[in-house]
Each structure stands twice: as structure tokens, then as C-alpha cells.
Protein backbone atom coordinates (compact mmCIF):
# COMPACT_ATOMS: atom_id res chain seq x y z
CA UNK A 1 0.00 0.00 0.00
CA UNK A 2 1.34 3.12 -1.02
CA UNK A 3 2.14 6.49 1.42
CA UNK A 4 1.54 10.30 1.11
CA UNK A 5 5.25 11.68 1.13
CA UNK A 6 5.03 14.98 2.59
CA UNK A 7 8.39 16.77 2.86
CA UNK A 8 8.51 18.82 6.11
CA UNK A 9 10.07 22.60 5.79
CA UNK A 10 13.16 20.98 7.91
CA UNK A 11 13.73 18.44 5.19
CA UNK A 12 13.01 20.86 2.30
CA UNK A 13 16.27 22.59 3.63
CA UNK A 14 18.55 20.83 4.56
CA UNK A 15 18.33 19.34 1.06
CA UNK A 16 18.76 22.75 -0.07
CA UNK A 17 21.86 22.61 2.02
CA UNK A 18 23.74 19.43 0.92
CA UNK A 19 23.06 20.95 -2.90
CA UNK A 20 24.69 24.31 -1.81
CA UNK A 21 27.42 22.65 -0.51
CA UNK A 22 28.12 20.32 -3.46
CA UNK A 23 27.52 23.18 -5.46
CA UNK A 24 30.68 24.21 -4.37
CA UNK A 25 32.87 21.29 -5.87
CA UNK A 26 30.61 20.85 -9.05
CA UNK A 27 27.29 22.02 -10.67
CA UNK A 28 27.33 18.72 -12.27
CA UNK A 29 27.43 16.52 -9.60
CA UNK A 30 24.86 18.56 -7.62
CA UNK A 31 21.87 17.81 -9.95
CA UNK A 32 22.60 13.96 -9.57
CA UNK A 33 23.01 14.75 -5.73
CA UNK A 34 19.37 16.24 -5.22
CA UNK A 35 18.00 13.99 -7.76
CA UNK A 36 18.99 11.00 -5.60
CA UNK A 37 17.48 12.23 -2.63
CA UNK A 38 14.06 12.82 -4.60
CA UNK A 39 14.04 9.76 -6.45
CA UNK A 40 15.25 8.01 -2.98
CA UNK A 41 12.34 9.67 -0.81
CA UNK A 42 10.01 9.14 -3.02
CA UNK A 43 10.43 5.56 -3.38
CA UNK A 44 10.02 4.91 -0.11
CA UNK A 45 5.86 5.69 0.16
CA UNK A 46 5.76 2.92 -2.69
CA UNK A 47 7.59 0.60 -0.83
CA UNK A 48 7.03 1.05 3.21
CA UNK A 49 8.24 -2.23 4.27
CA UNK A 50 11.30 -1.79 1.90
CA UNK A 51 14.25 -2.62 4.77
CA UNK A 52 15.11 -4.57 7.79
CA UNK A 53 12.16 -4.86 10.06
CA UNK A 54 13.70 -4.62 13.71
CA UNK A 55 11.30 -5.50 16.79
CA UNK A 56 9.79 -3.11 19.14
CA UNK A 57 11.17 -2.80 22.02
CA UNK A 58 9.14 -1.90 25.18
């Protein structure tokens, strides 16, 4: 079952931070940076059990 992603104002910037910073080395390598983390948050909604499942502890 798929998810709503909904990027908080928190995450919105500190993407907008890593791409400043690799800005800095290349302008190439910061549009495959930020399109990572995209493509990689977004894929997650599609696929919420996508990782190790770990017990609850309590």
C-alpha cells in the first residue's frame, strides 16, 4: 500500500543545504546529488516495508 510523502520545511532545507554545498565542488554533480534524494524519498511511500524490520522494544 502506497504512502503520502510529505516533505517537512526541515527536510526541504537541509536538502537545499547538501546541494549548496556540493555546489561548491561541481554544478554537475549537484543535480545527480538532489536527484537521488528525490528519487530516494520518493520511493520509499511505494515501498514502506522496503528494509530490515527490527522489533519493538518496550
Amino acid at each position: 500500500m502506497a504512502c503520502l510523502l510529505a516533505w517537512s520545511p526541515e527536510a526541504l532545507e537541509d536538502v537545499e543545504l547538501i546541494a549548496s554545498f556540493v555546489e561548491r565542488g561541481s554544478l554537475w554533480y549537484v543535480k545527480i546529488v538532489a536527484s537521488k534524494i528525490v528519487s530516494t524519498a520518493e520511493f520509499i511511500p511505494l515501498n514502506p516495508e522496503i528494509g530490515p524490520m527490527h522489533p519493538l522494544k518496550g
